[in-house]
Each structure stands twice: as C-alpha cells, then as structure tokens.
Protein backbone atom coordinates (compact mmCIF):
# COMPACT_ATOMS: atom_id res chain seq x y z
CA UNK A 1 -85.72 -166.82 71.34
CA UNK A 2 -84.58 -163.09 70.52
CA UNK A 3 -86.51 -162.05 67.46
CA UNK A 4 -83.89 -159.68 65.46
CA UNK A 5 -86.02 -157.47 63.60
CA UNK A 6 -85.30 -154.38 61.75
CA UNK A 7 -85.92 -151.10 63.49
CA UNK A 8 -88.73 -148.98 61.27
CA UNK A 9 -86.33 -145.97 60.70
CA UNK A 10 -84.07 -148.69 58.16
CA UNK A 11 -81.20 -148.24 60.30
CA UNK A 12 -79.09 -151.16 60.58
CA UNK A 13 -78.73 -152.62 63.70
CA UNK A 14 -75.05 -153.05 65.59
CA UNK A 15 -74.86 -155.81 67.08
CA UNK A 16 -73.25 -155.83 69.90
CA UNK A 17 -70.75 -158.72 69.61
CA UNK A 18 -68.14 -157.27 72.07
CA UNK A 19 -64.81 -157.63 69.51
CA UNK A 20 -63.22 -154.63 68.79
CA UNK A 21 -63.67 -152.53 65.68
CA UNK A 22 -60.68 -153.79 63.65
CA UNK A 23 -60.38 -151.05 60.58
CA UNK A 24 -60.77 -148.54 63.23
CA UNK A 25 -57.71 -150.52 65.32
CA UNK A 26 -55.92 -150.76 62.15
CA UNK A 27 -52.68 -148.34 61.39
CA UNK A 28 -53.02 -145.94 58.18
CA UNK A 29 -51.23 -148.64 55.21
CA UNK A 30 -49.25 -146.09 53.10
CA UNK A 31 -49.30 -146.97 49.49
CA UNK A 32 -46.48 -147.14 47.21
CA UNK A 33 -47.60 -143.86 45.30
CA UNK A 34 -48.62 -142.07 48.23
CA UNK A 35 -44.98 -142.96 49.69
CA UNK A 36 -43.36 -141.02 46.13
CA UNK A 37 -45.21 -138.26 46.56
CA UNK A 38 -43.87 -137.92 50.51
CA UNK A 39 -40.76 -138.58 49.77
CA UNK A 40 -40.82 -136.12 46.51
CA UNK A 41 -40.28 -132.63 48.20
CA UNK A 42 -36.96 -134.32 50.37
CA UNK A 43 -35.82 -135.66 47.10
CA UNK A 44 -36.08 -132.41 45.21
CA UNK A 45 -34.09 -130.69 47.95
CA UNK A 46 -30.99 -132.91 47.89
CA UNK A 47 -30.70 -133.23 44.22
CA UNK A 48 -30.29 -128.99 43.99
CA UNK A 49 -27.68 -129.09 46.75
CA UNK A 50 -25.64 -131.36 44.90
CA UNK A 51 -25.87 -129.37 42.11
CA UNK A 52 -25.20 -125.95 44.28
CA UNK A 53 -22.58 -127.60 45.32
CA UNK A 54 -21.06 -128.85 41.74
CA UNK A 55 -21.28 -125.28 40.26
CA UNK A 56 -19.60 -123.48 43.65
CA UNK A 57 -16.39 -126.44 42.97
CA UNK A 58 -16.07 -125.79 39.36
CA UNK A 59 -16.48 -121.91 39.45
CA UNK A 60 -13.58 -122.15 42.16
CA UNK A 61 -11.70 -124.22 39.98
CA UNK A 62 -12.51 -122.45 37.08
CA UNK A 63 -10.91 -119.10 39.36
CA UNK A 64 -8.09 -121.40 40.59
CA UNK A 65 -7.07 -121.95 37.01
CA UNK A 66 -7.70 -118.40 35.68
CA UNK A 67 -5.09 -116.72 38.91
CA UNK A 68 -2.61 -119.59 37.71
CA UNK A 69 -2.77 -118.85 34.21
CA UNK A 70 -2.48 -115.04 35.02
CA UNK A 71 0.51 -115.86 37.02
CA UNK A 72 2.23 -118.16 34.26
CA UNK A 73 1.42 -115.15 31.88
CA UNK A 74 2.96 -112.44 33.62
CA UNK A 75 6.05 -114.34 34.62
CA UNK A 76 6.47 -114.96 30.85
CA UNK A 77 6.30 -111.64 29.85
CA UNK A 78 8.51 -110.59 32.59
CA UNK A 79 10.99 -113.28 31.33
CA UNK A 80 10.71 -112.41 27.91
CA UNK A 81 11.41 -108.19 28.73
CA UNK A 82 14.29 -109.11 30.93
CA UNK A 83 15.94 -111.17 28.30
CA UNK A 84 14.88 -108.01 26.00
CA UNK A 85 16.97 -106.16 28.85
CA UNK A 86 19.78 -108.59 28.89
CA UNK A 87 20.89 -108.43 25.27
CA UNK A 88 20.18 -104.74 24.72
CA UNK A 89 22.54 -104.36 27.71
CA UNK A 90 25.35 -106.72 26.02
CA UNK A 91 24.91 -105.33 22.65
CA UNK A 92 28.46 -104.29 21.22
CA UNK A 93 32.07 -105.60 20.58
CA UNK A 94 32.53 -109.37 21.34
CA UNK A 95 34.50 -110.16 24.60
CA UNK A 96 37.82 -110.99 23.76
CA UNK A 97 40.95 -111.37 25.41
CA UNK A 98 42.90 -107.99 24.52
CA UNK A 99 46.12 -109.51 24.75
CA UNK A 100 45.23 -112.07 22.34
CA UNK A 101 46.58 -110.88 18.91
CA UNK A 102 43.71 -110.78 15.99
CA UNK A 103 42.91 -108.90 12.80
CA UNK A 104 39.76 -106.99 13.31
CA UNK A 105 36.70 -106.58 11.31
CA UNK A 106 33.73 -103.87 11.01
CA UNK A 107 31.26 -105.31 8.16
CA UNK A 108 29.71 -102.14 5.64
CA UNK A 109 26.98 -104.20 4.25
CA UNK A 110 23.45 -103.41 2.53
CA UNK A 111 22.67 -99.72 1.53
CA UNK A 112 24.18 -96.69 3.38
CA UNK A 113 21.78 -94.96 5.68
CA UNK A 114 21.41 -93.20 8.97
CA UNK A 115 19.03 -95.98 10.97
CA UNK A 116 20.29 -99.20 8.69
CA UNK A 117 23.36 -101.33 9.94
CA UNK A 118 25.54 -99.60 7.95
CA UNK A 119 24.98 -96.15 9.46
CA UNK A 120 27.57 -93.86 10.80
CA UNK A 121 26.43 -94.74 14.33
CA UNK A 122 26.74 -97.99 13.98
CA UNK A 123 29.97 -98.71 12.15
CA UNK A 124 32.04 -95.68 14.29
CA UNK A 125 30.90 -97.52 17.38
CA UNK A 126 32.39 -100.64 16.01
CA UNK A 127 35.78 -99.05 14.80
CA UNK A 128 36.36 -97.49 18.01
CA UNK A 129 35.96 -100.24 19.77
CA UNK A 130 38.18 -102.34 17.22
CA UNK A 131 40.69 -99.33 17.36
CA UNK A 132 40.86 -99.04 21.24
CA UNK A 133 41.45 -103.35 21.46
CA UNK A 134 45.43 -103.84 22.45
CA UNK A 135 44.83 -107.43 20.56
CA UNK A 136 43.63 -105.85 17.27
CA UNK A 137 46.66 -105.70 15.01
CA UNK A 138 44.41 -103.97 11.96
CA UNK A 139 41.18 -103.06 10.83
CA UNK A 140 39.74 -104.54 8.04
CA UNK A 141 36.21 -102.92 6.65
CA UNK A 142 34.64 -105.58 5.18
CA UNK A 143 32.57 -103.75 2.24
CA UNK A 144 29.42 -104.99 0.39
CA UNK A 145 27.24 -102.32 -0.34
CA UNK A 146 25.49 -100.04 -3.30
CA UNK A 147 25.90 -96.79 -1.66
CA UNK A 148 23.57 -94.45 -0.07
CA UNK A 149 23.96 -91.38 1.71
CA UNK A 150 27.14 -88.88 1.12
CA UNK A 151 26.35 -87.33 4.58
CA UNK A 152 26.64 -90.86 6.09
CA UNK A 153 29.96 -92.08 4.14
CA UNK A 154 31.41 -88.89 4.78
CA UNK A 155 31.36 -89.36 8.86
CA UNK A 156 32.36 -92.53 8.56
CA UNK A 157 35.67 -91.58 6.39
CA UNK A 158 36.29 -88.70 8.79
CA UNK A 159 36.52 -90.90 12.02
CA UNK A 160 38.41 -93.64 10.26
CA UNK A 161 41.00 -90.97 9.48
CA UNK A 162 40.77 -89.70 12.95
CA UNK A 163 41.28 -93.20 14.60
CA UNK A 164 44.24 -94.18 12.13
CA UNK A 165 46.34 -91.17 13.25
CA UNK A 166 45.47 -91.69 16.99
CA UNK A 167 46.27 -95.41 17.54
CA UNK A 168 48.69 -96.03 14.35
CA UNK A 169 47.00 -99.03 13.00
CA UNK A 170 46.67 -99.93 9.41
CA UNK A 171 43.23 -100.03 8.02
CA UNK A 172 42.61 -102.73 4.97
CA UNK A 173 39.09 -102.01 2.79
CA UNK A 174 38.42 -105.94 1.52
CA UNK A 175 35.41 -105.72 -1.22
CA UNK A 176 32.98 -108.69 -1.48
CA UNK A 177 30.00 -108.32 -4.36
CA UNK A 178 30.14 -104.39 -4.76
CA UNK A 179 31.66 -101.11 -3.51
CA UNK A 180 29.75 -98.64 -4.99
CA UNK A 181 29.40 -94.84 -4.85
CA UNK A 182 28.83 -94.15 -1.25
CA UNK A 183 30.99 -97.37 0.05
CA UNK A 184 33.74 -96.49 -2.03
CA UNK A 185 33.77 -92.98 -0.05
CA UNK A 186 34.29 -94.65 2.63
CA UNK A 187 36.98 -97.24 0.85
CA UNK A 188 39.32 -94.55 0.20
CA UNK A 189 40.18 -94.07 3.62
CA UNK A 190 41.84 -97.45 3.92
CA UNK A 191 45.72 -97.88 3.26
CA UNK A 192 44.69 -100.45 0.23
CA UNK A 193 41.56 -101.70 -1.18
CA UNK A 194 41.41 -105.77 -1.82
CA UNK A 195 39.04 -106.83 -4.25
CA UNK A 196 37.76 -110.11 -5.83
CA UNK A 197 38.55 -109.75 -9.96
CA UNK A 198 34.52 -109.68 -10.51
CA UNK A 199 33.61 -106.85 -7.73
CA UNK A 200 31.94 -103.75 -9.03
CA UNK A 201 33.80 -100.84 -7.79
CA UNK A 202 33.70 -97.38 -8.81
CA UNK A 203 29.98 -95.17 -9.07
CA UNK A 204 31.84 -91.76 -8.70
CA UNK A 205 28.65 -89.51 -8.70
CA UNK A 206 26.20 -88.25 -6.87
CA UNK A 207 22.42 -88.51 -8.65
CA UNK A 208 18.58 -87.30 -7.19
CA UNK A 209 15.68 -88.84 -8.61
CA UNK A 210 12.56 -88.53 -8.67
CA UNK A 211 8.87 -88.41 -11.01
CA UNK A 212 7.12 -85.97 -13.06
CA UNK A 213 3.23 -86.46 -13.85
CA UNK A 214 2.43 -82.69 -15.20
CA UNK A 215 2.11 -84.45 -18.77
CA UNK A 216 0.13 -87.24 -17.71
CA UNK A 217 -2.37 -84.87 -15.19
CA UNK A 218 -2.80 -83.02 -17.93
CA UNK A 219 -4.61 -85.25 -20.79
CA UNK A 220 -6.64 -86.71 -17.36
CA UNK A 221 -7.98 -82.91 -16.38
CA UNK A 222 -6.15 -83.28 -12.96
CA UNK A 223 -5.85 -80.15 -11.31
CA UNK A 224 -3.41 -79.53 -8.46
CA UNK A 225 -3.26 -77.48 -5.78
CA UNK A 226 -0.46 -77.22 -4.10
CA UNK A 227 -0.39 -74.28 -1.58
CA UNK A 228 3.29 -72.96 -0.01
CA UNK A 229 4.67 -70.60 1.79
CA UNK A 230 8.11 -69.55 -0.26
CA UNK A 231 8.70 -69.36 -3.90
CA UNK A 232 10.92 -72.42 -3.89
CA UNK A 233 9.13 -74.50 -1.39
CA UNK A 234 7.52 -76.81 -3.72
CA UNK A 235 10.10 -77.32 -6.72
CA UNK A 236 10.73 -80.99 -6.26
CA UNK A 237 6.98 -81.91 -6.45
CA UNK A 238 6.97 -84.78 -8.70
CA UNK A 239 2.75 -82.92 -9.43
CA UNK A 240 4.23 -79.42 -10.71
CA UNK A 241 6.39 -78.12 -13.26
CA UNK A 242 10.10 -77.51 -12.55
CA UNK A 243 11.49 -74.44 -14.01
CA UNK A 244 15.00 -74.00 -15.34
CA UNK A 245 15.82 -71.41 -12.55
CA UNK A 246 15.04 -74.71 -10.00
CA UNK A 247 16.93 -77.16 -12.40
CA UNK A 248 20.13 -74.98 -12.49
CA UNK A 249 19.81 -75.00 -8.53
CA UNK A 250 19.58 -78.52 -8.32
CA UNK A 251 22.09 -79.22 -10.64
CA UNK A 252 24.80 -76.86 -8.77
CA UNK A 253 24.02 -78.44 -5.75
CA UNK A 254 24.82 -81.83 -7.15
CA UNK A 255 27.93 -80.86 -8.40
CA UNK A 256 29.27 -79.20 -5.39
CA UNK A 257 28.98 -82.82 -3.90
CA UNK A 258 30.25 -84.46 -6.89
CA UNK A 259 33.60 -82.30 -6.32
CA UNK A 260 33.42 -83.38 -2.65
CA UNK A 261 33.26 -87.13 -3.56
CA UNK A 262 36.28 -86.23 -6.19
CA UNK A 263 38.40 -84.70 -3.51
CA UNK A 264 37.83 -87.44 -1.36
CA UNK A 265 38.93 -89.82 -4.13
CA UNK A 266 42.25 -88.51 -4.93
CA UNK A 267 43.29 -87.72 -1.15
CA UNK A 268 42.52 -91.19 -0.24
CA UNK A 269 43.96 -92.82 -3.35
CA UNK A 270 47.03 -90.25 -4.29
CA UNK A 271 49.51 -91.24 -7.22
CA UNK A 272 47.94 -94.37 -7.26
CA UNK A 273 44.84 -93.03 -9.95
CA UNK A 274 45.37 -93.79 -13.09
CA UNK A 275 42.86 -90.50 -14.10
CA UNK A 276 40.75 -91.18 -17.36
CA UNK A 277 38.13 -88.86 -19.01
CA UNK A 278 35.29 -91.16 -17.07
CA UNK A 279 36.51 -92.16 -13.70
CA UNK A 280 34.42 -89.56 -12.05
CA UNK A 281 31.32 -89.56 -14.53
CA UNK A 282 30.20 -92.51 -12.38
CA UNK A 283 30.79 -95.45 -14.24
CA UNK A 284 31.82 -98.35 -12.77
CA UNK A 285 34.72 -101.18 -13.24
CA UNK A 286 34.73 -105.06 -12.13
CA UNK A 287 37.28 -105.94 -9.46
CA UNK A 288 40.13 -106.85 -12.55
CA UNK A 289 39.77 -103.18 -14.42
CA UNK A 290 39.49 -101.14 -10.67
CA UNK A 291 43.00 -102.59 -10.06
CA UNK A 292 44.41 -101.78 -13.10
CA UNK A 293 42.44 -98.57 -12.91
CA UNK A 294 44.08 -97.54 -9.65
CA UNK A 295 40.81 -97.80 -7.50
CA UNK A 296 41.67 -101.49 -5.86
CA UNK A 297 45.15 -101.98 -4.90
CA UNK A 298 45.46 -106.02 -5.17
CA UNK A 299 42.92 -109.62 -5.55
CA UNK A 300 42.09 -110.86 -2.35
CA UNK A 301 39.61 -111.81 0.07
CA UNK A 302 39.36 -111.60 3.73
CA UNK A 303 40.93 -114.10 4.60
CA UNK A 304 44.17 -114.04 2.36
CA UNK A 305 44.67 -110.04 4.28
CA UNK A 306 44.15 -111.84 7.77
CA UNK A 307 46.86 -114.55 7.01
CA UNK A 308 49.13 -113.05 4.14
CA UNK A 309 48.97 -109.00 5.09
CA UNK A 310 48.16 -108.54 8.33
CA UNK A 311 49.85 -112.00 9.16
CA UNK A 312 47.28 -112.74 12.23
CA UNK A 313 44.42 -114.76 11.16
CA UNK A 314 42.85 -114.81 14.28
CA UNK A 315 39.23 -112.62 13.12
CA UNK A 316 37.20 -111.09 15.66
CA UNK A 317 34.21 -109.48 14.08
CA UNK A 318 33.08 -106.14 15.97
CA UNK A 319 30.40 -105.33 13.71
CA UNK A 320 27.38 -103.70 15.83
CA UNK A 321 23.76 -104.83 14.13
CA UNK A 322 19.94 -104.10 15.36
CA UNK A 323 19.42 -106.96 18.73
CA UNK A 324 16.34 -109.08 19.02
CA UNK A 325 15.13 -105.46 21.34
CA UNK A 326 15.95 -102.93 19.41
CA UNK A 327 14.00 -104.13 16.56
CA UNK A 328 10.78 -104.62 18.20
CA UNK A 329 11.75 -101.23 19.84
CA UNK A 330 11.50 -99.89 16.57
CA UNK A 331 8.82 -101.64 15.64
CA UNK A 332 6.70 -100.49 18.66
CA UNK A 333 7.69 -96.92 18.15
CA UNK A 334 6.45 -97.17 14.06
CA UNK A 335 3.22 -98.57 14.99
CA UNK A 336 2.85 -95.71 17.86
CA UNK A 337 4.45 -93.02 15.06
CA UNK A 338 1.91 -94.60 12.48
CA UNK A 339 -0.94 -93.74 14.98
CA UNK A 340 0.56 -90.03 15.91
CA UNK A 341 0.40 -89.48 11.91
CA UNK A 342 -2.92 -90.38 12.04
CA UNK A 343 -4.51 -88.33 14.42
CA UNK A 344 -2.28 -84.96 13.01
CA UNK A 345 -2.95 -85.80 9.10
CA UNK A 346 -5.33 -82.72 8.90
CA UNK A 347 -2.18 -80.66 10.58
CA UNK A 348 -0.19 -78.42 7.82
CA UNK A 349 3.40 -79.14 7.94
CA UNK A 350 6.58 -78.02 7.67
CA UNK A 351 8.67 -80.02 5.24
C-alpha cells in the first residue's frame, strides 16, 4: 500500500488524479451588477445624443418659426402702409358720373380753423371740385359750426365769390344747429341762407380772450420775470400788467376786424337787413327771429333746397375730411414735434 503522508514543510499535497483543473477551465461568469456597470458608460453616451439631438430640432424649429413670424409681420405692415397709400391717394370728391344731374354739397362743420375739417384748405378743395362737376346743378354749404378764425372764413368767402362768377351756379347756405360768427362770414356769400326756426344765427363780433393773475401773484409773493426784446413784446402775458396804451391797441385792432365782418355782412346780404341798434354788437337770433331779422332768407333743411329749390335731389357730398393716413400722419409728426420741443426747451424763442 502507498502510505499518503504529509510532507514536513505543511504543504498540501496535489494529488495527481489526471482530470483537469475545472475553475481554471471555467469562463469568467459576469454578474448582474458587474454587467450595469459595463454597460453604464454606453448607456450614458446614447441618452446625451438623444438629447443633443432634441435641443438641435427644437432650436431649428424654434428659428423656423421666428423667420415665419418675421415674414407674416412684415407683409402686414407692408399691407397695412399700402392701404395707408391707397386711400391717401383716393382722398377727394366722390366719383360720380358728371353727366348725371345732382345738387352738391360741401359740409362747414365743428369750429373754424386752419388744420380742422373746416379749414380753408379743405372746404376750397371741395367747392372747386363741386364747382368744376358738369352734373352739379348748385352748391349747397351745409353749415354747423360756432365760428373760429376771421382769417379762415374770410378765404373761404373770397373763393366762393370767385367760383360763383366763373361757372354761374347758385350757391344755397342751409344752417343745421348753429351759424355763428365766423360761419356766418362765410354764409353771406350764398344767394340765400335756409335755416331751421330754432338755429342760432348771428355772433357779429370779433372777441380775444385771455387771463390775468397779477392780483392773484401778488397776495402769493410770486415774482415774474419775464425778459423781452421790444417794449410791446410781452403785453398779452396773462403774468403782467396790461397798460391802457396796450388796451387801446388791442381794442383798435379788434374793431378794424369788426368793420371787416360788417362790410362783409351787408355786401353779402344787401336790402335784405333789416339794421337794428344790435345786429352787429354780436348777439345772436334763433332760426325764426334771423329770418325776420333779414339774416336767413326762408325755413328749410337740406333736403327741402335739393327737391323744392334746386329741384334735383340727387346729393353728392364732396366734403374733403382727415383719411385713416393723414391722421396717424399727424399723429406721428406730433409725437416727433413733441420730442423736437423737448430737446430745444432751454432754446429762447421768437414768438
């Protein structure tokens, strides 16, 4: 028998048994945490490509959408300016048919001012055009207004008398709420006045207003200094005294125009005054008294002088107003005026 003994050194003995050593045969068994952490790193990698990839799509949509919405944008405003365009263009009498008879009308309306609808530019425009029509038969001025400027009425009077001797058509003032002061300057002109029995007609005067607070600066210790070159410069500074010297000039400037406005009156209404002590202090009359007064010829309304007077009551309106572009013309230029004043404030002026 083989005695197996143990060697003295203690080391243990191999036996020799001639099978092969199977954990050294054996392939490396990967465990389920050892295959995470492998496949880790790959994982990582893939999930920021997809999101490279998600934030390169939406910033290109996101720029796809912005050029679009530019586009839509400036198309608009390039629509909206050439509609601007169009009616500015078109502004002015209505097309009409000149050899269609009509009685034609030119609206005075609101207060009387160079810039407002009823300005001299404005309503001449409109009666030459009404004038110049074969198909216009007369020209009614259509009145509703306060007053305003004398400078204004009195081109507007001048050029109605001008077109009435140079294409022989009658001219018919019809008064709505009021003809007042400036509008009835520019009534006289007209062959007759028609007016509703409750109108307000009349205003013969001429007035400037303004404020005084030398009283009132004076109890509150307000000193002002007003600096000018010219001894007159400064008299209608509602912050310094008027002397009598500047009254009397005021006042004979006032009543030079107040003769003006008279003379107008009685050329444009003749015989037909009825004179009394206060139809030029500028008082005024309803619709009833101005007839009887001589001011109005008859009652009526537009209508009745299209159908009963003029006998055409076909109305074509040739009033020219402010367009849709002219206003936010204006608009635009305040704003850029408003910003001018601004920066030249410190500036002395000339006024």
């Amino acid at each position: 028998m083989t005695d197996f003994k143990r060697p003295d050194n203690d080391t243990p003995a191999t036996e020799p048994t001639g099978m092969p050593d199977i954990q050294s045969a054996q392939p490396d068994v990967v465990s389920p945490g050892n295959r995470a952490a492998a496949a880790g790193p790959a994982r990582e990698s893939g999930w920021e490509r997809a999101t490279l990839e998600k934030l390169v799509f939406a910033t290109l949509a996101e720029q796809t959408a912005s050029r679009r919405w530019k586009t839509f944008t400036r198309l608009s405003w390039l629509a909206f300016f050439a509609v601007l365009l169009w009616i500015g263009l078109h502004r002015g009498a209505p097309a009409t048919d000149a050899s269609v008879p009509h009685t034609a009308v030119v609206e005075i309306k609101g207060e009387i001012a160079a810039g407002a609808d009823a300005s001299a530019e404005f309503v001449n425009a409109a009666l030459r055009s009404a004038f110049e029509d074969e198909g216009s038969k007369a020209i009614v001025l259509l009145i509703n207004s306060p007053g305003g400027s004398p400078v204004q009425a009195g081109m507007m009077n001048d050029e109605i008398l001008r077109l009435k001797a140079k294409y022989k058509k009658p001219v018919y003032a019809v008064v709505e709420e009021s003809c007042a002061s400036a509008a009835y300057y520019i009534a006289v002109s007209a062959d007759q006045i028609y007016v509703d029995k409750a109108s307000i007609v009349g205003s013969i005067g001429v007035l400037m207003d303004s404020f005084g607070f030398t009283g009132l600066m004076d109890k509150l210790g307000v000193e002002r200094r007003l600096l000018t070159a010219g001894e007159n410069k400064g008299f209608l500074d509602p912050f310094s005294a008027q002397s009598d010297k500047q009254r009397a000039f005021a006042q004979g400037m006032l009543d030079q125009i107040h003769q003006q406005f008279i003379s107008v009156v009685k050329a444009g209404r003749g015989k037909r005054l009825k004179e009394t002590p206060e139809m030029f202090s500028g008082l005024f009359w309803n619709g009833q008294q101005a007839v009887e007064l001589g001011l109005a010829d008859h009652l009526g309304n537009l209508d009745y002088v299209a159908r009963e007077v003029v006998k055409v009551e076909e109305i074509i309106d040739y009033t020219r107003r402010d367009n849709v572009a002219e206003r936010l013309a204006k608009k635009f230029g305040a704003a850029l005026g408003e910003g001018a004043m601004k920066t030249i404030q410190s500036i002395p002026a000339l006024r």
